[in-house]
Protein backbone atom coordinates (compact mmCIF):
# COMPACT_ATOMS: atom_id res chain seq x y z
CA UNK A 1 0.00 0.00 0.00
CA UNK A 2 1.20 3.93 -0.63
CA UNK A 3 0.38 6.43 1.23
CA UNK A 4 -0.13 9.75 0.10
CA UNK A 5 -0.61 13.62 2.47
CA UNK A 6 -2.23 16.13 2.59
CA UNK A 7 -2.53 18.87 -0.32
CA UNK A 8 -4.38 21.33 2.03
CA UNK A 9 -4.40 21.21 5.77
CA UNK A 10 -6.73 24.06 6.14
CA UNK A 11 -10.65 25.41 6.36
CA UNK A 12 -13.97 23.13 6.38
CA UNK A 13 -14.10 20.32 3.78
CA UNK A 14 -17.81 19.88 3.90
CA UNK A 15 -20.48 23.15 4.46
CA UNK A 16 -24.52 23.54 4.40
CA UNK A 17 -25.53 22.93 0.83
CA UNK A 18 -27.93 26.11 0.39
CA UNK A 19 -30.97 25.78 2.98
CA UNK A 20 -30.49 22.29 4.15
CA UNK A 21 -33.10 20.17 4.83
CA UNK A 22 -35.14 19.11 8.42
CA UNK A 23 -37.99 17.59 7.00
CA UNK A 24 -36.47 14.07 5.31
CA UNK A 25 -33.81 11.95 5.54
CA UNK A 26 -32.28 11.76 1.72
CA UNK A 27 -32.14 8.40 -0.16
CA UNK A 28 -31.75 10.14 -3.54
CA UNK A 29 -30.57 12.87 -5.36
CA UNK A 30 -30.67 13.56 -9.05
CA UNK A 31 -29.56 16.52 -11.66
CA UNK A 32 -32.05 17.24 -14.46
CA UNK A 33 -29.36 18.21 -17.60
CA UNK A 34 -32.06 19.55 -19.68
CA UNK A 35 -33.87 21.45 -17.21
CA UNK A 36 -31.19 22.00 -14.65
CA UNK A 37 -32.95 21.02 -11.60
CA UNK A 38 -32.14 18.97 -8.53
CA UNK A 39 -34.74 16.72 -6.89
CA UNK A 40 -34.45 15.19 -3.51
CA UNK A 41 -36.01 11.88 -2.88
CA UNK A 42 -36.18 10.55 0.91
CA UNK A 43 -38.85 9.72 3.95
CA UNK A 44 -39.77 11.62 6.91
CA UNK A 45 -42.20 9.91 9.51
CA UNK A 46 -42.89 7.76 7.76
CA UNK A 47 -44.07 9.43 4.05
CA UNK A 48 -42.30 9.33 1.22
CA UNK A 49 -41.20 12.43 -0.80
CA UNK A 50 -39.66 13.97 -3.81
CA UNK A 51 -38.54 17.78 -4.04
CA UNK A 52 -37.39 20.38 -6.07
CA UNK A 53 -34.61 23.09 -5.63
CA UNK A 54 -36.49 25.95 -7.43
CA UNK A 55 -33.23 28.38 -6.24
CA UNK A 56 -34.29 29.69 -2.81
CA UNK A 57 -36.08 26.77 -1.38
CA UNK A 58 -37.97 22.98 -1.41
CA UNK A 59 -40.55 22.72 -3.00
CA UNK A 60 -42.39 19.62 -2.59
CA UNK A 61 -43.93 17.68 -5.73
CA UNK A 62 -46.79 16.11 -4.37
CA UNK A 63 -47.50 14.09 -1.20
CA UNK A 64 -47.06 10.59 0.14
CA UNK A 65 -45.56 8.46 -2.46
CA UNK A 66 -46.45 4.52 -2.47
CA UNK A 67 -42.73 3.55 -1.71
CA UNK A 68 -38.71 4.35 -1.17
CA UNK A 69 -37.39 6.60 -4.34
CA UNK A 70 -34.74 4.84 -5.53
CA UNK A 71 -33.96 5.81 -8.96
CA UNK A 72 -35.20 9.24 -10.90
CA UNK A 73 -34.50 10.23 -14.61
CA UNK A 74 -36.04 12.25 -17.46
CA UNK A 75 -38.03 10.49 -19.70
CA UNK A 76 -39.97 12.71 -22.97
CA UNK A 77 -39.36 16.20 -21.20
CA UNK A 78 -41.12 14.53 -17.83
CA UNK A 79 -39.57 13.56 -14.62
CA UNK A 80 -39.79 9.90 -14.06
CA UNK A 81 -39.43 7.72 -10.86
CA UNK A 82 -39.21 4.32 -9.35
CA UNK A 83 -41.29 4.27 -6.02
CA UNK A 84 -42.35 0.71 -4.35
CA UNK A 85 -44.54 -1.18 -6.93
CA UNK A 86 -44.80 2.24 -9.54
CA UNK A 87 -42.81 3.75 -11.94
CA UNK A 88 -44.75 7.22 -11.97
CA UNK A 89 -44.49 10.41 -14.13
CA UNK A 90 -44.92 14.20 -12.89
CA UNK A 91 -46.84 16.00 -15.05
CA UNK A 92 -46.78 19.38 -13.33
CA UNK A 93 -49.46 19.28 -11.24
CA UNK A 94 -49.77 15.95 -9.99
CA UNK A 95 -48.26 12.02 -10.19
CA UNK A 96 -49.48 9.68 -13.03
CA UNK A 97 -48.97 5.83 -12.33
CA UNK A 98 -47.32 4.22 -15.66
CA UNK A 99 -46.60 0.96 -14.55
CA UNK A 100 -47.72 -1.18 -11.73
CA UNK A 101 -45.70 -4.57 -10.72
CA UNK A 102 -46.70 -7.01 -8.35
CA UNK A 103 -42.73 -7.00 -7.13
CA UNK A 104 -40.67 -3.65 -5.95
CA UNK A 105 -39.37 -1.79 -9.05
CA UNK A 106 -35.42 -2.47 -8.94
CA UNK A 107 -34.44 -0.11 -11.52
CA UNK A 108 -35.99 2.32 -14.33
CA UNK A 109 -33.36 4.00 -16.94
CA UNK A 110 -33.82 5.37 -20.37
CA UNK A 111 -31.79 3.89 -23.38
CA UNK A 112 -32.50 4.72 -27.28
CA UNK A 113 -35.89 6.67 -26.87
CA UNK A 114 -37.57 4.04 -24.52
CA UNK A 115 -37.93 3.77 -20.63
CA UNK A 116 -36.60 0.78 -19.48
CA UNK A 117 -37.97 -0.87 -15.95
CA UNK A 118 -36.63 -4.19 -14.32
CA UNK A 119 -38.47 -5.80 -10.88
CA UNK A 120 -37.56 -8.57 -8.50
CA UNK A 121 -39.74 -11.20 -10.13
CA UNK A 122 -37.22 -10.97 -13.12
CA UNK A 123 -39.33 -8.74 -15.35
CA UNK A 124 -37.87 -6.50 -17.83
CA UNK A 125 -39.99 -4.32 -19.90
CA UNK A 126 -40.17 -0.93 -21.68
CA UNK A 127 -41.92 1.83 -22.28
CA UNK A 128 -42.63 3.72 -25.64
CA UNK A 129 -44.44 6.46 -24.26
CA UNK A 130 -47.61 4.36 -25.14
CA UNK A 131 -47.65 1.08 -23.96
CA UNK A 132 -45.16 -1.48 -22.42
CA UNK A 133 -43.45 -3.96 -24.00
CA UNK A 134 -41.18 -6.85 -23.03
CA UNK A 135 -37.58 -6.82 -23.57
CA UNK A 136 -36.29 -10.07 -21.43
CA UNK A 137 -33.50 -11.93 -23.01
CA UNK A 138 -33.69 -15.46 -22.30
CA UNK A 139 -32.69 -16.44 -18.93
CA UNK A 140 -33.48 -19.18 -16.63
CA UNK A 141 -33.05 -17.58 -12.54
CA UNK A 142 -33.61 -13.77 -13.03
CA UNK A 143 -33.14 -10.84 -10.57
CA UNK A 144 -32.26 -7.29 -12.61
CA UNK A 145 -31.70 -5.02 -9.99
CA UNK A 146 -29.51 -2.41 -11.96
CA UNK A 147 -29.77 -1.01 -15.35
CA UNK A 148 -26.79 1.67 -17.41
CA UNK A 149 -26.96 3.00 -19.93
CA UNK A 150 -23.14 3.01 -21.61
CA UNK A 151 -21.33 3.16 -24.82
CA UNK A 152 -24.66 2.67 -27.01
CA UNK A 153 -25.44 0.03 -25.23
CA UNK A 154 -27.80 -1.11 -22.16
CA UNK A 155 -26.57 -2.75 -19.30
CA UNK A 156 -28.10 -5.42 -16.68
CA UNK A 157 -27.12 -6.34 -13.85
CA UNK A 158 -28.80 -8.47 -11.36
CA UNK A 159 -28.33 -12.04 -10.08
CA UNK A 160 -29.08 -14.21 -13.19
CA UNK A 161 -28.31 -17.03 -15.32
CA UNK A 162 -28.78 -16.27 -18.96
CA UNK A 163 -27.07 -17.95 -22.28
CA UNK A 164 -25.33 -14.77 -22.61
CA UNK A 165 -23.68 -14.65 -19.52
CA UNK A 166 -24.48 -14.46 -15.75
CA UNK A 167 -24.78 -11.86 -13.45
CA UNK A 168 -24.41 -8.81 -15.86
CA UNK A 169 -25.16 -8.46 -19.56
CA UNK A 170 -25.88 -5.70 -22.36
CA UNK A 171 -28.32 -5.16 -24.89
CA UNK A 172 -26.94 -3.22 -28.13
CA UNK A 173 -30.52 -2.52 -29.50
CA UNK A 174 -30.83 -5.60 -31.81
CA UNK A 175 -29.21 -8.24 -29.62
CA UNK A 176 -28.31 -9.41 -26.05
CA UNK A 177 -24.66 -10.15 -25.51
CA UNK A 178 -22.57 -10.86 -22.85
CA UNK A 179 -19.53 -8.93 -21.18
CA UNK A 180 -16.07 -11.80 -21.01
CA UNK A 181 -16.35 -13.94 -18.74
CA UNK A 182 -19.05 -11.72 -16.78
CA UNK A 183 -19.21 -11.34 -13.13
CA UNK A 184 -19.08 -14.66 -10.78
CA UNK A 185 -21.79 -14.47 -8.29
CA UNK A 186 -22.57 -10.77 -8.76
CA UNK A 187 -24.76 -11.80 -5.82
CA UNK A 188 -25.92 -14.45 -4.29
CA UNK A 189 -30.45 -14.42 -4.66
CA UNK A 190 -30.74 -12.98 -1.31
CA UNK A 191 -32.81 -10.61 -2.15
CA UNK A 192 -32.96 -8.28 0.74
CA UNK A 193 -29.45 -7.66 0.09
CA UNK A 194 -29.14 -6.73 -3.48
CA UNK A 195 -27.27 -3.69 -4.18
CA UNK A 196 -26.09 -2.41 -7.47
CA UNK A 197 -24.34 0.46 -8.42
CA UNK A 198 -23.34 1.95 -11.97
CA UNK A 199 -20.81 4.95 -13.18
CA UNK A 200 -19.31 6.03 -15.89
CA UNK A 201 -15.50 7.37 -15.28
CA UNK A 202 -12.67 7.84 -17.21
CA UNK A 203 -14.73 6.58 -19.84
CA UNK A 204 -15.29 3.29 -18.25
CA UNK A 205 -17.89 1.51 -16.24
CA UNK A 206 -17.72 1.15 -12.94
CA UNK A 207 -19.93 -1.65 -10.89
CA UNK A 208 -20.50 -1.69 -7.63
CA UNK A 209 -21.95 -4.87 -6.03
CA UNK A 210 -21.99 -7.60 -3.31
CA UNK A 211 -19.42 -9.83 -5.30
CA UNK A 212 -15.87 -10.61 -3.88
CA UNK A 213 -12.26 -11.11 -5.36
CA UNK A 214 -11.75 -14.65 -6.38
CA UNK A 215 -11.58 -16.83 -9.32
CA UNK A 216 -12.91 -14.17 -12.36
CA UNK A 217 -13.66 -11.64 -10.22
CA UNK A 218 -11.02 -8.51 -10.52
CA UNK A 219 -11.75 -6.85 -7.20
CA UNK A 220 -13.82 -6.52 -4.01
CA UNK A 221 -17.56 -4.97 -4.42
CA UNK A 222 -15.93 -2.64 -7.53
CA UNK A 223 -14.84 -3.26 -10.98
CA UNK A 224 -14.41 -1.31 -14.16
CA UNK A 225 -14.90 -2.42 -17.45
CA UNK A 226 -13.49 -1.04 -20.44
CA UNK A 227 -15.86 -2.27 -23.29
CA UNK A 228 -13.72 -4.96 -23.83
CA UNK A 229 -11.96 -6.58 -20.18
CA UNK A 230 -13.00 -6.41 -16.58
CA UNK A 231 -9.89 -4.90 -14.33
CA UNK A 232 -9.34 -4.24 -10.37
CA UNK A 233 -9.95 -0.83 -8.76
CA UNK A 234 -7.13 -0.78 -6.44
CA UNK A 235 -8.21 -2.82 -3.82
CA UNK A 236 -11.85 -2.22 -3.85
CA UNK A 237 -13.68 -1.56 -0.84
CA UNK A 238 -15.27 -4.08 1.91
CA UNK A 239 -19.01 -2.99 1.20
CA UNK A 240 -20.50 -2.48 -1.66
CA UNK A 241 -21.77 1.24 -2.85
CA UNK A 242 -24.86 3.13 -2.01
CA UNK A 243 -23.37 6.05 -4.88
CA UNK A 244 -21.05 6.99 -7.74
CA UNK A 245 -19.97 9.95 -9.77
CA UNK A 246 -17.70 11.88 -11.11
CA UNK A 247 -16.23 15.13 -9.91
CA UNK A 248 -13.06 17.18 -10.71
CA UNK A 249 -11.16 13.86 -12.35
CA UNK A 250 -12.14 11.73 -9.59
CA UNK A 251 -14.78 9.33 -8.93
CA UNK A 252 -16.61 10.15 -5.31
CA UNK A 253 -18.04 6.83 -3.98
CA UNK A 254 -20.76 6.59 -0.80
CA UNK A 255 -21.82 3.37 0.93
CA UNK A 256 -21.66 1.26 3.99
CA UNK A 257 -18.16 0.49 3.71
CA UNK A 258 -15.14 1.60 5.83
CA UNK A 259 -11.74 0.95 3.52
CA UNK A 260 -11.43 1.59 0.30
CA UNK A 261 -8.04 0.29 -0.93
CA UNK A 262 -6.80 -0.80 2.26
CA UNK A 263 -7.31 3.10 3.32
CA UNK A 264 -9.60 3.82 6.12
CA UNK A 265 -13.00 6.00 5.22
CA UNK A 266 -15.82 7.00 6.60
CA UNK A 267 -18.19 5.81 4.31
CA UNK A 268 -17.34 8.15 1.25
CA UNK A 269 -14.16 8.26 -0.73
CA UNK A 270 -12.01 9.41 -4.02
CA UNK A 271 -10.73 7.25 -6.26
CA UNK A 272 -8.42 9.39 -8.34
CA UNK A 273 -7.67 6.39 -11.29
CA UNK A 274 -4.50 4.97 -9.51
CA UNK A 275 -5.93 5.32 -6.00
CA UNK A 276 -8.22 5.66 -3.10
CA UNK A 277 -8.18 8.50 -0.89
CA UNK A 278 -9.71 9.74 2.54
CA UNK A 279 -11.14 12.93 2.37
CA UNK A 280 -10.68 13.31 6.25
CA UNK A 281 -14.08 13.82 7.66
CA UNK A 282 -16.30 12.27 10.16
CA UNK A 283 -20.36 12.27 10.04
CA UNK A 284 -22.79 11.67 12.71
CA UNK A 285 -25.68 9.81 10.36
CA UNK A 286 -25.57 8.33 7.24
CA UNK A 287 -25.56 9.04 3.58
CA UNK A 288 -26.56 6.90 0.74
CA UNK A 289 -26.77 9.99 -2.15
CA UNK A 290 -24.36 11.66 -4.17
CA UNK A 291 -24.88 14.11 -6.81
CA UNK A 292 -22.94 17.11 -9.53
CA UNK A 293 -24.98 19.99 -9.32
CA UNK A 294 -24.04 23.14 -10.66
CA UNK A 295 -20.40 22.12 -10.56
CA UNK A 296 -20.61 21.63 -6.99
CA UNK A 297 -20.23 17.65 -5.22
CA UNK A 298 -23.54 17.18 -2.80
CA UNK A 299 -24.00 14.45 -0.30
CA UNK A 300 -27.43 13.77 1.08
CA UNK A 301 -28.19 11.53 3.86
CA UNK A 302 -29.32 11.47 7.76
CA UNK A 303 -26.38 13.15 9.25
CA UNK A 304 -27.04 16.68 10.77
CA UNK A 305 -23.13 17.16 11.69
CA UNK A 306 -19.71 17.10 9.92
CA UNK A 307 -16.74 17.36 11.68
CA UNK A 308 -18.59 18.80 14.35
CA UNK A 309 -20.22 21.43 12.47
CA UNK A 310 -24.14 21.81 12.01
CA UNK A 311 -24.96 20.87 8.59
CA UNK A 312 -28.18 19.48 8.56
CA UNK A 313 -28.83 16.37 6.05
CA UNK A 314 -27.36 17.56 2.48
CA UNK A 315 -24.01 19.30 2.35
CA UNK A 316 -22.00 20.62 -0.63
CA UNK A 317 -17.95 20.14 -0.85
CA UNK A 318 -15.66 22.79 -0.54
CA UNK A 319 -12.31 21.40 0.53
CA UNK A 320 -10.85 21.73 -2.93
CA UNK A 321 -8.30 18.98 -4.03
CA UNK A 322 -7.98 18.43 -0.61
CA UNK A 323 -7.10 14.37 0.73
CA UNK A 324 -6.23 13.14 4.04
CA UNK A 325 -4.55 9.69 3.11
CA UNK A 326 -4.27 7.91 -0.20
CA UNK A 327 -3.63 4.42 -0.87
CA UNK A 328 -4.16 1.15 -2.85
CA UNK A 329 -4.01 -2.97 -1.82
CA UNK A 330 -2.84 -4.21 -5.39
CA UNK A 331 -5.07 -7.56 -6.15
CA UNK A 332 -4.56 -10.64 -4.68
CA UNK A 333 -2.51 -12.00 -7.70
CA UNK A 334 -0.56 -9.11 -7.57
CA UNK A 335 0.46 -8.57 -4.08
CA UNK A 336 0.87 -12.41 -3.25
CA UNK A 337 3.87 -14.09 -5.12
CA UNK A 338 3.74 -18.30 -5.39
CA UNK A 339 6.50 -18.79 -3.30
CA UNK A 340 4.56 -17.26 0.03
CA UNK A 341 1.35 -17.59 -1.14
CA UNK A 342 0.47 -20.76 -0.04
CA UNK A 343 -3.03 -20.56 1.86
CA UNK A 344 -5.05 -24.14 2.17
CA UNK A 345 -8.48 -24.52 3.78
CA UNK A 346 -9.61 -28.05 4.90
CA UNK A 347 -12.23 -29.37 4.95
CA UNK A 348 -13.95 -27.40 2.47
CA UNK A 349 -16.96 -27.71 2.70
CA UNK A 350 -17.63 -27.97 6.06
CA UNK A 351 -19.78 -28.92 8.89
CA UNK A 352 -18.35 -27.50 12.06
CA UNK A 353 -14.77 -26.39 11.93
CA UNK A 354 -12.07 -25.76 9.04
CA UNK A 355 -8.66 -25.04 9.01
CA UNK A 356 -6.34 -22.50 7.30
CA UNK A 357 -2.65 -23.47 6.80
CA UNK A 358 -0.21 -20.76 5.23
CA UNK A 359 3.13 -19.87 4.75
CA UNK A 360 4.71 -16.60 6.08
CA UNK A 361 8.16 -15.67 5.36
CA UNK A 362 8.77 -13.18 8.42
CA UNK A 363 7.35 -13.28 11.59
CA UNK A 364 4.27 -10.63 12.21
CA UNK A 365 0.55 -9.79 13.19
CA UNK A 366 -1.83 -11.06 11.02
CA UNK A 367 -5.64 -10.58 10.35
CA UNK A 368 -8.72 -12.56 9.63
CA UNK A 369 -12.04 -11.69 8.34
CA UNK A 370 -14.77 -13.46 7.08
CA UNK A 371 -18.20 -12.28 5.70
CA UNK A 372 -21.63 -13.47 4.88
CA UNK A 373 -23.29 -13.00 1.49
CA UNK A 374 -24.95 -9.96 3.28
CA UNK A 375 -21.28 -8.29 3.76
CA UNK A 376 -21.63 -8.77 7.40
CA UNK A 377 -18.49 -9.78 9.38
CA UNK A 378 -18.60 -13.11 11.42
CA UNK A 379 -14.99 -13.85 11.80
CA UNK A 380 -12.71 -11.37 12.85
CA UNK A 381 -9.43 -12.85 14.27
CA UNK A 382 -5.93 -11.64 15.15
CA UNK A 383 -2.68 -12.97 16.06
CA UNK A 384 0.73 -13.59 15.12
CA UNK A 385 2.42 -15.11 12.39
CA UNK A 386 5.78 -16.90 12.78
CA UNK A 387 7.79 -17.68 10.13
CA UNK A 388 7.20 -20.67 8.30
CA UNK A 389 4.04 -22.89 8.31
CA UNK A 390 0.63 -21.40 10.13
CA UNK A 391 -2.53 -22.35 10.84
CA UNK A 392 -5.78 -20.77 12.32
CA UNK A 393 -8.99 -22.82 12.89
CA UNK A 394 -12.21 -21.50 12.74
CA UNK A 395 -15.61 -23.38 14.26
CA UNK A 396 -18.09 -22.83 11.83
CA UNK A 397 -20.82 -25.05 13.50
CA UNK A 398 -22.76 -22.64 14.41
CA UNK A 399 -23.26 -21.00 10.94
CA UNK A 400 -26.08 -21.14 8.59
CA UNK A 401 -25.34 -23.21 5.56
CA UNK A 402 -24.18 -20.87 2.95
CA UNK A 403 -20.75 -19.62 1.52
CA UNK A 404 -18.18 -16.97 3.65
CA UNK A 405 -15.95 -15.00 2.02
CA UNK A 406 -12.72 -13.96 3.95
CA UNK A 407 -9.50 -12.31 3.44
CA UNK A 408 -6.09 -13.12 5.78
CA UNK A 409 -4.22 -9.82 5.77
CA UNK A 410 -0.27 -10.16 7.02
CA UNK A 411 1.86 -7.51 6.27
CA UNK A 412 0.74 -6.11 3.53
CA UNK A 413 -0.33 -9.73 1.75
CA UNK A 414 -3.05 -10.17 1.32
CA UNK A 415 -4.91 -13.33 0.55
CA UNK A 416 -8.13 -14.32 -0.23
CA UNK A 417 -10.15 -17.68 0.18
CA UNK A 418 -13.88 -18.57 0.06
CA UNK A 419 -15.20 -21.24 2.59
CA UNK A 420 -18.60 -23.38 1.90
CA UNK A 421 -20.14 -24.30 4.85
CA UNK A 422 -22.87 -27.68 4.47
C-alpha cells in the first residue's frame, strides 16, 4: 500500500448545501441536464417524498408516495421515478402511475428513446411512451436489480443465469450479448441484500456490487470495465456502494463500507484512477446519495453534523483537491507471489470447523475476516504469524449453511479464500 498527504491542511471540507433540509432523511438525489434542476427523494415519519430546488427553497412535488425513491431520470421532457410497486411520471401538477408490478421496481433508466424498468420477479420491460413492452433476453433464474446505460449500449445487472452470460449483460438494440467472462456471483439471490451500483468514469464503467475477489472476479464490491476486459480498482472496498460519480477527475463513492483500498474511510471516498483517498471527515448519520450539481459535489443523507459542524442532512464540498490519506491494496494476484502464497483450507466444505494453513516468510501480526453474502463480518481474528508454516482454525458449527468469504491480511499480503459451509 502507498500512502499519500495532505494537499491542504486548512478550512472546512464539507459546508450547508444552500438551505439544508429538516424535513427528510435523503435516499436520492438527481440533476435534471435539460432542465437544470435537482430533486431530492427521501422519507420523513414515515411518508415518502420527492422535491425540487427551485433556487431559494424545497418545494415539494406532491405528497405521500407509495414507496422508497430509488432511482429518478427524465423520460420525454417529464420527470420519471421508481417508487415501491410504480414507476410514476410528474406531469406538473400531480403524479401519473405508468406501470404497476406485483414486485418492488429495482431499476428504471432510459436507453435509445424508450424507458426501461426491471423488478424482482425478473421482469424486464419498456416503455414507448404508449404502452409497455417486453424486452427479457432469455434467462433461466432472473433478478435485474440495476440497469446503465453506456457506450450505445444497455446494461443489466442483477443475479441471473442467462445464455449470454451471468450476473451482468448488455443489450446493443438488436441483440443481447454478454460482457467476457461476466461477473461470478454478482450476488448471491438474497434478495434483501441486493445492491447495485453503476458509473461512468474515465470513460469506463464502474460496478459496484456484493461480489468478492476470487476466481474471475477482478476486485472486491468494484470493478471497471473497459468495453472490452473487466480490471481491479485498487483494492476495492469491503461494502459495496450506495453512490457513484464523477467530480473534478475523480470518482466520489458513498456506501456502507469503511476501507477503500486498504485506506480507512468513513463511508465516502475518491478514487483518483491509480488510487483511493480519505477525504478526512467524520459524520454523525448516514448518507446513501451523491450528486454534480451546478459544478458543486452534494452528499445527502441522515447526518445533521460534519466534523462537528451543524450541517443538517445535504451538504456541498468545498475542501478543494484536498485528501487526508491515499492508498491502494494491489489484487490478490498481484500482491501475493507463489513462493509465500500458499493458503489451504480443509475441509472445504464444512460442517463445524475448518482449518487454514499458510506460509509466512517473516514473523508478524496477522488478520482474519470473514463475511456473509450480506457483507456482514462473522470472523474477525488476530494474532501472530511466525515464520514458516501457520494455521488458524475457525468453528463454523454454528453458521447457517451458505458460503463466507474472507480475506487473511499479514503484512501487507493479502490473501483471499472462500469457505462453503454444508
Amino acid at each position: 500500500m502507498t500512502l499519500g498527504f495532505p494537499t491542504n491542511l486548512a478550512g472546512q471540507n464539507w459546508t450547508q448545501w444552500e438551505s439544508g433540509n429538516s424535513s427528510f432523511e435523503i435516499q436520492s438525489l438527481f440533476v435534471d441536464d435539460v432542465s437544470g434542476v435537482l430533486y431530492m427523494g427521501g422519507v420523513g415519519n414515515g411518508v415518502y417524498r420527492v422535491s425540487e430546488w427551485t433556487g431559494s427553497e424545497w418545494n415539494e412535488l406532491g405528497s405521500d408516495l407509495p414507496g422508497q425513491v430509488f432511482k429518478m431520470v427524465r423520460f420525454e421532457n417529464e420527470l420519471c421515478i421508481s417508487s415501491g410497486l410504480y414507476v410514476m411520471r410528474w406531469n406538473g401538477s400531480e403524479w401519473d402511475i405508468i406501470a404497476e408490478s406485483t414486485n418492488p421496481i429495482t431499476d428504471i433508466e432510459v436507453y435509445a428513446g424508450e424507458l426501461y424498468a426491471s423488478t424482482y420477479n425478473g421482469v424486464l420491460e419498456k416503455w414507448n411512451g404508449l404502452i409497455w413492452q417486453p424486452a427479457n433476453p432469455t434467462w433461466y433464474f432472473s433478478t435485474p436489480k440495476g440497469l446503465k446505460m453506456y457506450d450505445n449500449e444497455l446494461y443489466v445487472a442483477g443475479s441471473f443465469i442467462s445464455e449470454f452470460g451471468s450476473n451482468i449483460i448488455r443489450w446493443n438494440g438488436l441483440e443481447w450479448l454478454g460482457l467476457d467472462s461476466g461477473i461470478e456471483e454478482l450476488y448471491l439471490p438474497e434478495f434483501g441484500s441486493v445492491m447495485v451500483e453503476f458509473a461512468v468514469y474515465n470513460d469506463e464503467l464502474y460496478v459496484s456490487s456484493n461480489f468478492r475477489e476470487y476466481d474471475e472476479n477482478p476486485d472486491n464490491y468494484i470493478a471497471r470495465w473497459d468495453g472490452t476486459n473487466w480490471h481491479p480498482v485498487g483494492g476495492g472496498l469491503d461494502y459495496v456502494s450506495s453512490g457513484m460519480v464523477e467530480f473534478n477527475d475523480g470518482l466520489y463513492v458513498v456506501g456502507g463500507f469503511e476501507h477503500a483500498g486498504g485506506v480507512m474511510v468513513p463511508g465516502i471516498a475518491k478514487w483518483d484512477g491509480t488510487q483511493w483517498c480519505n477525504l478526512g471527515s467524520t459524520f454523525n448519520g448516514g448518507f446513501s446519495a451523491i450528486a454534480v450539481y451546478n459544478n458543486q459535489l452534494i452528499i445527502g443523507g441522515s447526518f445533521t453534523a460534519i466534523d462537528g459542524n451543524a450541517i443538517n442532512r445535504i451538504a456541498k464540498w468545498a475542501g478543494e483537491d484536498y485528501v487526508a490519506e491515499c492508498g491502494t491494496l494491489s489484487s490478490i494476484k498481484d500482491v501475493v507471489e507463489p513462493n509465500t502464497a500458499e493458503l489451504t483450507i480443509h475441509p472445504n466444505p464444512t460442517t463445524a470447523t475448518t482449518t487454514l494453513t499458510w506460509q509466512s516468510q517473516t514473523h508478524g501480526n496477522y488478520q482474519l475476516l470473514m463475511y456473509d453474502v450480506h457483507g456482514r463480518a462473522v470472523v474477525q481474528q488476530s494474532g501472530t504469524a511466525t515464520t514458516g508454516k501457520n494455521t488458524q482454525t475457525i468453528d463454523m458449527g454454528a453458521f447457517a449453511k451458505g458460503i463466507y468469504f474472507g480475506r487473511l491480511l499479514v503484512g501487507e499480503e493479502v490473501r483471499g479464500f472462500k469457505v462453503v459451509r454444508e
